[in-house]
N, C-alpha and C. Protein backbone atom coordinates (compact mmCIF):
# COMPACT_ATOMS: atom_id res chain seq x y z
N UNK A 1 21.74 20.43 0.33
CA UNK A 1 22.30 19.33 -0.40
C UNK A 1 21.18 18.59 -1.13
N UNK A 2 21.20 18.05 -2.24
CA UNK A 2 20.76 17.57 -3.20
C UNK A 2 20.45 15.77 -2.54
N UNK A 3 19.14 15.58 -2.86
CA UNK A 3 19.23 13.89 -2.04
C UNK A 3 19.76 13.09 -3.51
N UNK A 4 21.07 12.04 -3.23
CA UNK A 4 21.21 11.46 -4.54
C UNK A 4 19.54 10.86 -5.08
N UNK A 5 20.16 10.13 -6.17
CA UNK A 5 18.89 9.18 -6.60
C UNK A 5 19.36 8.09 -6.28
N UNK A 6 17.96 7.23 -5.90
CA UNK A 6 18.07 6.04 -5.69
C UNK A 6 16.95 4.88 -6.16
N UNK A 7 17.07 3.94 -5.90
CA UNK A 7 16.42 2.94 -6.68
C UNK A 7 15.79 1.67 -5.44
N UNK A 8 14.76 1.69 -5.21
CA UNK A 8 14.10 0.34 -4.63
C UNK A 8 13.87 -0.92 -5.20
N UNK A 9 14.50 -1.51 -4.70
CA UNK A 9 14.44 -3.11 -5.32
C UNK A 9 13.95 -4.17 -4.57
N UNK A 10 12.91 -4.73 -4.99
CA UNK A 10 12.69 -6.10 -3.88
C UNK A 10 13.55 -6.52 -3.04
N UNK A 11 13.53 -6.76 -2.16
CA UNK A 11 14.39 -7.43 -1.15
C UNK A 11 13.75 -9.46 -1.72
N UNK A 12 15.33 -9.72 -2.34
CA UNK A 12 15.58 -10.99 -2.52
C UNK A 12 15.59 -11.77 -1.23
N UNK A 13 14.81 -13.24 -1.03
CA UNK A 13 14.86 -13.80 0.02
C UNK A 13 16.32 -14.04 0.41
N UNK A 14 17.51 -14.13 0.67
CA UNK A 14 18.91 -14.04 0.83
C UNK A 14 18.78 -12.68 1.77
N UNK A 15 18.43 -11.11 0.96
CA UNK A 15 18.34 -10.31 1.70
C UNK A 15 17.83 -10.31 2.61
N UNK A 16 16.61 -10.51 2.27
CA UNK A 16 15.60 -10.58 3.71
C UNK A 16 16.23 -11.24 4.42
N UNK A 17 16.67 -12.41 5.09
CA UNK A 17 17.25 -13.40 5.84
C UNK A 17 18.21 -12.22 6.87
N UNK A 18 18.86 -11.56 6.19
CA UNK A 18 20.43 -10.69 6.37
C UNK A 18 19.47 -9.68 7.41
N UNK A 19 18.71 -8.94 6.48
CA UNK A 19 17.79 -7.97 7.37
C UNK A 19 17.43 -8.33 8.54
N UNK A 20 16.62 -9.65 8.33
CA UNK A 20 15.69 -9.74 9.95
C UNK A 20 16.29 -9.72 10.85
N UNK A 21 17.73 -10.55 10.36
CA UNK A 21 18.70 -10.90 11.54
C UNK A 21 19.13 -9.34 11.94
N UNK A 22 19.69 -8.66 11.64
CA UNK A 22 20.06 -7.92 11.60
C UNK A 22 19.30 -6.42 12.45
N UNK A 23 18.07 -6.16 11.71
CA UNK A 23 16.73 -5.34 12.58
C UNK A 23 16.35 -6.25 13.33
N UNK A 24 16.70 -6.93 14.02
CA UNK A 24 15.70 -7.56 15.55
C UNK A 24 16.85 -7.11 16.22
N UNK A 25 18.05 -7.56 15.73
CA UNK A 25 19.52 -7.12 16.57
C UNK A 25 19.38 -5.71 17.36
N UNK A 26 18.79 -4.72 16.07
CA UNK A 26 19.03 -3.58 15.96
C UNK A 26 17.64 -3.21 17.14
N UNK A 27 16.25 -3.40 17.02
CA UNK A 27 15.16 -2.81 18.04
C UNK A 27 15.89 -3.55 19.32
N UNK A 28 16.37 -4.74 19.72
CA UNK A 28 16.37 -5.10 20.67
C UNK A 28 17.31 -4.26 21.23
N UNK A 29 18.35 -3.51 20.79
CA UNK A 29 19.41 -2.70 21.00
C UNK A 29 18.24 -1.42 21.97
N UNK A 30 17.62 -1.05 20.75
CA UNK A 30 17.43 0.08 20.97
C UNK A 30 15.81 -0.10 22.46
N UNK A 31 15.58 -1.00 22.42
CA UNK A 31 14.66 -1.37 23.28
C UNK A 31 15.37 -1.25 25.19
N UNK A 32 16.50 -1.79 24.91
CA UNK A 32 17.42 -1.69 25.97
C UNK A 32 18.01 -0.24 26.53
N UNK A 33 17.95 0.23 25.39
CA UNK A 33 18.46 2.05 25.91
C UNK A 33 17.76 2.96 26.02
N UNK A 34 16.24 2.47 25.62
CA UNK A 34 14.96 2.85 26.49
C UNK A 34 14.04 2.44 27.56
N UNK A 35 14.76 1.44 28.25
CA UNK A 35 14.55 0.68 29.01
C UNK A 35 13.34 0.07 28.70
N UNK A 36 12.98 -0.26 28.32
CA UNK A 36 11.71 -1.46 27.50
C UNK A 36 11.61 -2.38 28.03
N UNK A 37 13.32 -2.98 27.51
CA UNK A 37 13.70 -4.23 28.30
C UNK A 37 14.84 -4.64 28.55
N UNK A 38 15.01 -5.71 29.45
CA UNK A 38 16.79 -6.67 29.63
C UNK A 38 16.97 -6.22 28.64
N UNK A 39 18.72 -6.81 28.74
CA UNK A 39 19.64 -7.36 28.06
C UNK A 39 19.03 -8.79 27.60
N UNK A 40 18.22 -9.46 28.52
CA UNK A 40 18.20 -10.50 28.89
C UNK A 40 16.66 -11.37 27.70
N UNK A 41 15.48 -9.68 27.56
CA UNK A 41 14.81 -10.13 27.43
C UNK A 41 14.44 -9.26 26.00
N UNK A 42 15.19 -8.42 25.37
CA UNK A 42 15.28 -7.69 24.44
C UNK A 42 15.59 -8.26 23.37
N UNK A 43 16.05 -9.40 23.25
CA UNK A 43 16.45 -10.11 21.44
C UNK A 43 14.91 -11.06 21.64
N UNK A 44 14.10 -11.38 22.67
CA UNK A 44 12.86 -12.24 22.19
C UNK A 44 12.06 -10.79 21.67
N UNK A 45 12.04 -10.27 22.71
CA UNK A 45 11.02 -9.32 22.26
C UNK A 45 10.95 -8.55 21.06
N UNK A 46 12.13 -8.10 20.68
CA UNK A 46 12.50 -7.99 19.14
C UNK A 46 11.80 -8.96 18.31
N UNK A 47 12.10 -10.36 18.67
CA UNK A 47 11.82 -11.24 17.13
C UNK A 47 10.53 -11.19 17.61
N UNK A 48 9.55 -11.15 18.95
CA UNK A 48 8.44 -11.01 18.39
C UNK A 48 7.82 -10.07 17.80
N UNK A 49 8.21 -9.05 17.86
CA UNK A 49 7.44 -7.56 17.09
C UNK A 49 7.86 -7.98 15.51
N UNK A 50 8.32 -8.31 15.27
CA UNK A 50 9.00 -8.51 13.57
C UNK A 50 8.11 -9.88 13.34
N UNK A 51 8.05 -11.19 14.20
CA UNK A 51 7.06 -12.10 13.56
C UNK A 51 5.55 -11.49 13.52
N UNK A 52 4.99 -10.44 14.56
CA UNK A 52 3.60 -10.04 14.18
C UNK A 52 3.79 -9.52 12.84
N UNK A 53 4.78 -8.84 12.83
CA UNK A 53 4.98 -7.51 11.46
C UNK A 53 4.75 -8.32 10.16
N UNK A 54 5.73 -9.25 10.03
CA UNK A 54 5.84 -9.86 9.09
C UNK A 54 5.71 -12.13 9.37
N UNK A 55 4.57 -12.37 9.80
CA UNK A 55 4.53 -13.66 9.62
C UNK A 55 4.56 -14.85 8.75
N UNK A 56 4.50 -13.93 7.19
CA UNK A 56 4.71 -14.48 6.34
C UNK A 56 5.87 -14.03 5.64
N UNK A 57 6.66 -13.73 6.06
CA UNK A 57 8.04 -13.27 5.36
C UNK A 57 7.73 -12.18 4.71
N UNK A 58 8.63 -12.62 3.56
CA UNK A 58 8.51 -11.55 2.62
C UNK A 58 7.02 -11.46 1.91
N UNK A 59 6.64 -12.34 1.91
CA UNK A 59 5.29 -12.39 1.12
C UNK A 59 3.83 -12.08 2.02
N UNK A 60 4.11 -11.64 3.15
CA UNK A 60 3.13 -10.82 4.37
C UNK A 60 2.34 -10.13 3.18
N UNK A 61 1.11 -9.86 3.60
CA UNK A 61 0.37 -9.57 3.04
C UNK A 61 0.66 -7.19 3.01
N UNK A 62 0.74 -6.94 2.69
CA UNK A 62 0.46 -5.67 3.04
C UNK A 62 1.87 -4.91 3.33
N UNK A 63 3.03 -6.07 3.58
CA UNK A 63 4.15 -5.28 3.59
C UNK A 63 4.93 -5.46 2.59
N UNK A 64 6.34 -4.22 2.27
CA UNK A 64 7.17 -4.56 1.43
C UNK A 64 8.21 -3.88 1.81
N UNK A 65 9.54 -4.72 1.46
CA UNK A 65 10.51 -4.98 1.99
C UNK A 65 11.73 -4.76 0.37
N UNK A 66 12.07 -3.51 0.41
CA UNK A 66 13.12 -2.73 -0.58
C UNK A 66 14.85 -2.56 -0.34
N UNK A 67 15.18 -3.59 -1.06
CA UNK A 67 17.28 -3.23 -1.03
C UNK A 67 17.12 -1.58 -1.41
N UNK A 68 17.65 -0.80 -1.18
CA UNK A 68 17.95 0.73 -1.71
C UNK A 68 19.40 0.79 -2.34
N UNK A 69 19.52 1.28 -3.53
CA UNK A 69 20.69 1.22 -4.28
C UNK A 69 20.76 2.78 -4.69
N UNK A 70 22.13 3.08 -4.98
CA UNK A 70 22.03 4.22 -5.44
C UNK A 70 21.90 4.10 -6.95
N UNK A 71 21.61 5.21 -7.53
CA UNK A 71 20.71 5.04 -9.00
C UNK A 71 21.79 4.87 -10.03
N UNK A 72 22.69 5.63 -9.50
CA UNK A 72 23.88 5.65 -10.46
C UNK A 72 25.50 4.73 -10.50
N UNK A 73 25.44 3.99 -9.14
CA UNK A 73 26.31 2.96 -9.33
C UNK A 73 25.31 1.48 -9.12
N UNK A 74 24.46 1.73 -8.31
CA UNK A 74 24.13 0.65 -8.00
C UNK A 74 23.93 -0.08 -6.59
N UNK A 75 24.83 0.66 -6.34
CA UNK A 75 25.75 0.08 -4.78
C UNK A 75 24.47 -0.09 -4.04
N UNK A 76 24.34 -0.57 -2.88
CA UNK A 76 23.53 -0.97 -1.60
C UNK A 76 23.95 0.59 -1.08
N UNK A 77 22.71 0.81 -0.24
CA UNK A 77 22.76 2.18 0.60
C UNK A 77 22.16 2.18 1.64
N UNK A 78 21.05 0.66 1.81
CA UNK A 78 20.17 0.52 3.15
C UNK A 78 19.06 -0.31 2.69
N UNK A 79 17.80 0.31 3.37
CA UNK A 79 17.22 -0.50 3.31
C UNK A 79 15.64 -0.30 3.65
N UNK A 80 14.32 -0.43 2.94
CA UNK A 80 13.00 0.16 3.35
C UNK A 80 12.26 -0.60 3.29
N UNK A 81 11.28 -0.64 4.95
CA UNK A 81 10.58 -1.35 5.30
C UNK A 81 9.48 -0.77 5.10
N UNK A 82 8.05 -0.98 4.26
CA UNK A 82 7.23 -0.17 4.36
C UNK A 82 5.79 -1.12 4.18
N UNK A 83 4.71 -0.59 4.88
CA UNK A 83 3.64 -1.56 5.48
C UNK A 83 2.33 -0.51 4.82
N UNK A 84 1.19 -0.83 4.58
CA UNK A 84 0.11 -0.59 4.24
C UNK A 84 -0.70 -0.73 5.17
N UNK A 85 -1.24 0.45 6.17
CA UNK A 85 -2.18 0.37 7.51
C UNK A 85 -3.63 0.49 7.33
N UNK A 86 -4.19 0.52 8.02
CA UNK A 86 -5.62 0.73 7.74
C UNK A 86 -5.91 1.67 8.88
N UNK A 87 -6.43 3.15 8.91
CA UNK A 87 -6.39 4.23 9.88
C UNK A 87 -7.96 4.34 9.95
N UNK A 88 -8.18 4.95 10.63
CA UNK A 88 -9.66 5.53 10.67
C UNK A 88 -10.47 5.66 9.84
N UNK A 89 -10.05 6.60 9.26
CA UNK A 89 -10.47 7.14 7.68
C UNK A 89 -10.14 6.51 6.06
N UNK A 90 -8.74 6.48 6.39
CA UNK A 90 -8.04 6.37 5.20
C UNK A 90 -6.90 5.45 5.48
N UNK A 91 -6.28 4.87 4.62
CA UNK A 91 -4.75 4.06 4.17
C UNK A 91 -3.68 4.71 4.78
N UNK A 92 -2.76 4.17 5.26
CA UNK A 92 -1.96 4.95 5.27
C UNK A 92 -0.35 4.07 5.04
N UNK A 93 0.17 4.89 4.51
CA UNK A 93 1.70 3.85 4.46
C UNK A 93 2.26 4.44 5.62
N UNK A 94 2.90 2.84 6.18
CA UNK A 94 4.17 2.91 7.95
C UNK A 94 5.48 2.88 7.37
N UNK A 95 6.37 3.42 7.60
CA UNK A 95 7.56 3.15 7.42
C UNK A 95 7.97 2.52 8.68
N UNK A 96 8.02 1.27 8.95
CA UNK A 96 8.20 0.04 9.97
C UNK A 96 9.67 0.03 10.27
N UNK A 97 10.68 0.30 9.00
CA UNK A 97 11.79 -0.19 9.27
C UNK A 97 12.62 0.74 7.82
N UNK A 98 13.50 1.87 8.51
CA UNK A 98 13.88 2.65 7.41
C UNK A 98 15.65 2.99 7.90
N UNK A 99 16.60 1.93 6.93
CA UNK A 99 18.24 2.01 7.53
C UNK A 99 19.19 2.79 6.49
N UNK A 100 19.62 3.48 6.76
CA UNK A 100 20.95 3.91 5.95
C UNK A 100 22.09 2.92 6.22
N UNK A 101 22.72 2.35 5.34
CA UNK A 101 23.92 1.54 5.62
C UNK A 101 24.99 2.99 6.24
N UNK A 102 25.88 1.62 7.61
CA UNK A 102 26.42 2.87 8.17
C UNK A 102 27.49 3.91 7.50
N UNK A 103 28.73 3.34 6.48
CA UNK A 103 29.27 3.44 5.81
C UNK A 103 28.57 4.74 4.47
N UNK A 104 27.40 4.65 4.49
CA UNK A 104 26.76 6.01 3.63
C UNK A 104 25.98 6.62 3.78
N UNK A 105 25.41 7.04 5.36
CA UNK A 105 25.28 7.60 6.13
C UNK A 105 26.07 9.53 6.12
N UNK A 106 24.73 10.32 5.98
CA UNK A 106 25.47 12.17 5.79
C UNK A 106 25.73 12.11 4.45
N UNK A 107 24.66 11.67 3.97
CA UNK A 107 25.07 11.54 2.05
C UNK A 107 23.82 12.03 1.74
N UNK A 108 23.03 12.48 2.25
CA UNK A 108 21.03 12.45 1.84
C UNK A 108 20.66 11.26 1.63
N UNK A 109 21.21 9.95 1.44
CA UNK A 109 20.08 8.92 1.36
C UNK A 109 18.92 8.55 2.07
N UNK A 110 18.75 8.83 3.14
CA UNK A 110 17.65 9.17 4.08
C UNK A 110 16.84 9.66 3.80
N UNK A 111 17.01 11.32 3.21
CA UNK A 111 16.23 12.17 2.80
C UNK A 111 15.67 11.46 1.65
N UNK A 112 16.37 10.89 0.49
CA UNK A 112 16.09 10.37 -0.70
C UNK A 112 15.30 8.99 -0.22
N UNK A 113 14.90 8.43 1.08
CA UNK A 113 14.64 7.37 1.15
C UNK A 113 13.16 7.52 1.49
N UNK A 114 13.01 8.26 2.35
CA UNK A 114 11.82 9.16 2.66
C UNK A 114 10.78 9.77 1.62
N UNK A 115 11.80 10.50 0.71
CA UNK A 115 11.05 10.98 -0.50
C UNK A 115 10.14 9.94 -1.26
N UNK A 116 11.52 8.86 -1.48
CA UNK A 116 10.70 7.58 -2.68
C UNK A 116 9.32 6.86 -1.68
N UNK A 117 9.52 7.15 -0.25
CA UNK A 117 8.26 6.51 0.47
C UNK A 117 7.11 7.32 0.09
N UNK A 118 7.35 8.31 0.24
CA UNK A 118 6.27 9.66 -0.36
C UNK A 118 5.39 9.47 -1.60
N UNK A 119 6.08 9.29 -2.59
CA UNK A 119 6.08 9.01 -4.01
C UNK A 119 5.60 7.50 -3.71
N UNK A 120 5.70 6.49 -3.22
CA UNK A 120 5.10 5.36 -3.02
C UNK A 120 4.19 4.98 -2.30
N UNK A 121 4.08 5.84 -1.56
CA UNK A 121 2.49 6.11 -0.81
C UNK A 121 1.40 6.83 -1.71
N UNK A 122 1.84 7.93 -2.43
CA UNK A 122 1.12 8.54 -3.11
C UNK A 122 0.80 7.15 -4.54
N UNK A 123 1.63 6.57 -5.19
CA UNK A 123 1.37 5.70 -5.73
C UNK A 123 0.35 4.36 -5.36
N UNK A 124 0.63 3.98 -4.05
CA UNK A 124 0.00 3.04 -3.90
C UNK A 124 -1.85 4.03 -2.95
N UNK A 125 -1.87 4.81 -3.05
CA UNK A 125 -3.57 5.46 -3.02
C UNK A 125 -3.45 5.91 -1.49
N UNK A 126 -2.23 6.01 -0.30
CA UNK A 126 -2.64 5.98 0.76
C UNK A 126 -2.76 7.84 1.17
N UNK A 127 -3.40 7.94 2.26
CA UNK A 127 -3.68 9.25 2.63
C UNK A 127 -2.59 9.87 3.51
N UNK A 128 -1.46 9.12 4.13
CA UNK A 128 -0.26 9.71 4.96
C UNK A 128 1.02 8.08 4.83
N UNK A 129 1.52 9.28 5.60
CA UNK A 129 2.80 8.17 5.99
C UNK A 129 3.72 8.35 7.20
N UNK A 130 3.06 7.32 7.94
CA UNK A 130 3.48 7.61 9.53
C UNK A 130 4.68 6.88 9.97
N UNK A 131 5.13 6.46 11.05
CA UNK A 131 6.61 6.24 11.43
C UNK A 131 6.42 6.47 12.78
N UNK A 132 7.38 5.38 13.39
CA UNK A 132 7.55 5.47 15.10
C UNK A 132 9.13 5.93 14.95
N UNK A 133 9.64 7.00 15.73
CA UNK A 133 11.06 7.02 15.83
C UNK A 133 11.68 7.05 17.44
N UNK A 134 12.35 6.22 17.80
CA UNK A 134 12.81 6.40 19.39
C UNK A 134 13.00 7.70 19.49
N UNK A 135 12.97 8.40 20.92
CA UNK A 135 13.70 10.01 21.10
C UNK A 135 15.07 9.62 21.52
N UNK A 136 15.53 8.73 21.24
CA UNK A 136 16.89 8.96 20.90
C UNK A 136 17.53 9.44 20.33
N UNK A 137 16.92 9.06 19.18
CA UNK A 137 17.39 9.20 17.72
C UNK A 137 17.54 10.27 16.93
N UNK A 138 18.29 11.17 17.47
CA UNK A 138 18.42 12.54 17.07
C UNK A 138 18.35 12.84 15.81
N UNK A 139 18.68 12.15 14.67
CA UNK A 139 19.70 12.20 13.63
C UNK A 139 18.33 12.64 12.44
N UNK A 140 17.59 11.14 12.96
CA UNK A 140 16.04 10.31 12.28
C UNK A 140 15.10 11.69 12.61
N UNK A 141 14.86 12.02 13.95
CA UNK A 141 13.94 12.86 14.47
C UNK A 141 14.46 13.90 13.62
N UNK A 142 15.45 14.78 13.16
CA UNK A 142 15.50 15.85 12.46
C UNK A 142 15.45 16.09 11.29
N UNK A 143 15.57 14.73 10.77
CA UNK A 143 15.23 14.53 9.29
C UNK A 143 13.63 14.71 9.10
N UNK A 144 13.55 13.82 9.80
CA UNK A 144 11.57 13.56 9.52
C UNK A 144 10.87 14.95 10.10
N UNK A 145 11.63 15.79 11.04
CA UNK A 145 11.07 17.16 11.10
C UNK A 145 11.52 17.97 10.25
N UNK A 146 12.03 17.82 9.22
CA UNK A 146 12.88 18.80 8.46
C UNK A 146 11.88 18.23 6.91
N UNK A 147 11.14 17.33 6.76
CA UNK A 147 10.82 17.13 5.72
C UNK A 147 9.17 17.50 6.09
N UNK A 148 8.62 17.85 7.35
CA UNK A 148 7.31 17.89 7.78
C UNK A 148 6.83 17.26 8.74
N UNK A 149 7.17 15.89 9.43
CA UNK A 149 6.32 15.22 9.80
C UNK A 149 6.09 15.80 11.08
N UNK A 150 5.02 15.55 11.86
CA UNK A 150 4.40 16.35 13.01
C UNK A 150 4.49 14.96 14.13
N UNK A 151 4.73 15.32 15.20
CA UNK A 151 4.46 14.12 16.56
C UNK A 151 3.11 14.23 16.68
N UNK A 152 2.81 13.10 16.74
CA UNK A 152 1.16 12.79 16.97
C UNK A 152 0.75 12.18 18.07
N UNK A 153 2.26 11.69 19.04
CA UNK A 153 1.99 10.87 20.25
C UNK A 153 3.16 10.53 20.94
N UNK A 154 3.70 11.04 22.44
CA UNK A 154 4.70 11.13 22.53
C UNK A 154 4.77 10.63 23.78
N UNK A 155 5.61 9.10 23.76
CA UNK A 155 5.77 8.29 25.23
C UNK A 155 6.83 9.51 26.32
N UNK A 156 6.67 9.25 27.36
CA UNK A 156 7.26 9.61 28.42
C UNK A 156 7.52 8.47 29.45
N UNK A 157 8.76 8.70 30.48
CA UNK A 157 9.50 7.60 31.47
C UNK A 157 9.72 8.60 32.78
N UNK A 158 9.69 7.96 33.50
CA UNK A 158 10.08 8.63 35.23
C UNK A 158 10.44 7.41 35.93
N UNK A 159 11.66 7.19 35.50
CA UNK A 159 12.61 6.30 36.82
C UNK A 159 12.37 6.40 37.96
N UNK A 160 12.49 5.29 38.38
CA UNK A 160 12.08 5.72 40.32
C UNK A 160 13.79 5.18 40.84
């Protein structure tokens, strides 16, 4: 399948607002079904990983924060979080925070979302483009292995 086209657009402060709320909702979720943390203690811990990430909002130094539209209506399709690291060697762009709206979701926008990170890493001078994905996340993990990316570091759990 063909990834549509799509279009990155600043995330307008309105958006952003919608997002944060929204991705802290979303790690604290997913923090809980990896046992990380509570119920109890999973929406702080969320907003703090997102205030280190981004302490200055939208205007954080080093990150940027993209509405994703499709190219040809327009419409909203998700949403890309993408950060400028500093690695060993070289630059590298993070994809921090990368959503398909659920509603257009099994369309390639993912794939197409990934790509434009590619193309925007390569634009902005960096040498890779790395990404944390839960092993939950079946869906994410086969995409990002299906386009190349390699595990470079892989948590493990043993319940007692």
């Amino acid at each position: 399948m063909d990834s549509p086209a799509i279009v990155l657009d600043p995330m307008s402060q309105d958006e952003f607002a919608h997002f944060v709320v929204w991705a802290v909702r979303e790690q604290a979720a997913h923090h809980i079904r990896t046992g990380k943390c509570t119920p109890e203690t999973a929406l702080d811990y969320a907003k703090g990983e997102y205030l280190l990430a981004l302490p200055d909002g939208l205007q954080t130094q080093g990150s940027y924060l993209y509405t994703v539209r499709d190219a040809a209506t327009g419409r909203r399709v998700g949403s890309l979080f993408l950060m400028l690291r500093h690695r060993a060697e070289a630059m590298e762009t993070f994809v921090f925070n990368i959503v398909v709206d659920e509603q257009e979701r099994r369309r390639g926008y993912g794939r197409a979302m990934m790509r434009a990170s590619f193309h925007w890493a390569r634009e902005h001078g960096t040498a890779s483009v790395g990404l944390h994905v839960f092993g939950h996340n079946t869906a994410a993990r086969e995409l990002y292995t299906s386009l190349g990316f390699r595990e470079t570091n892989i948590s493990m759990q043993f319940d007692l």
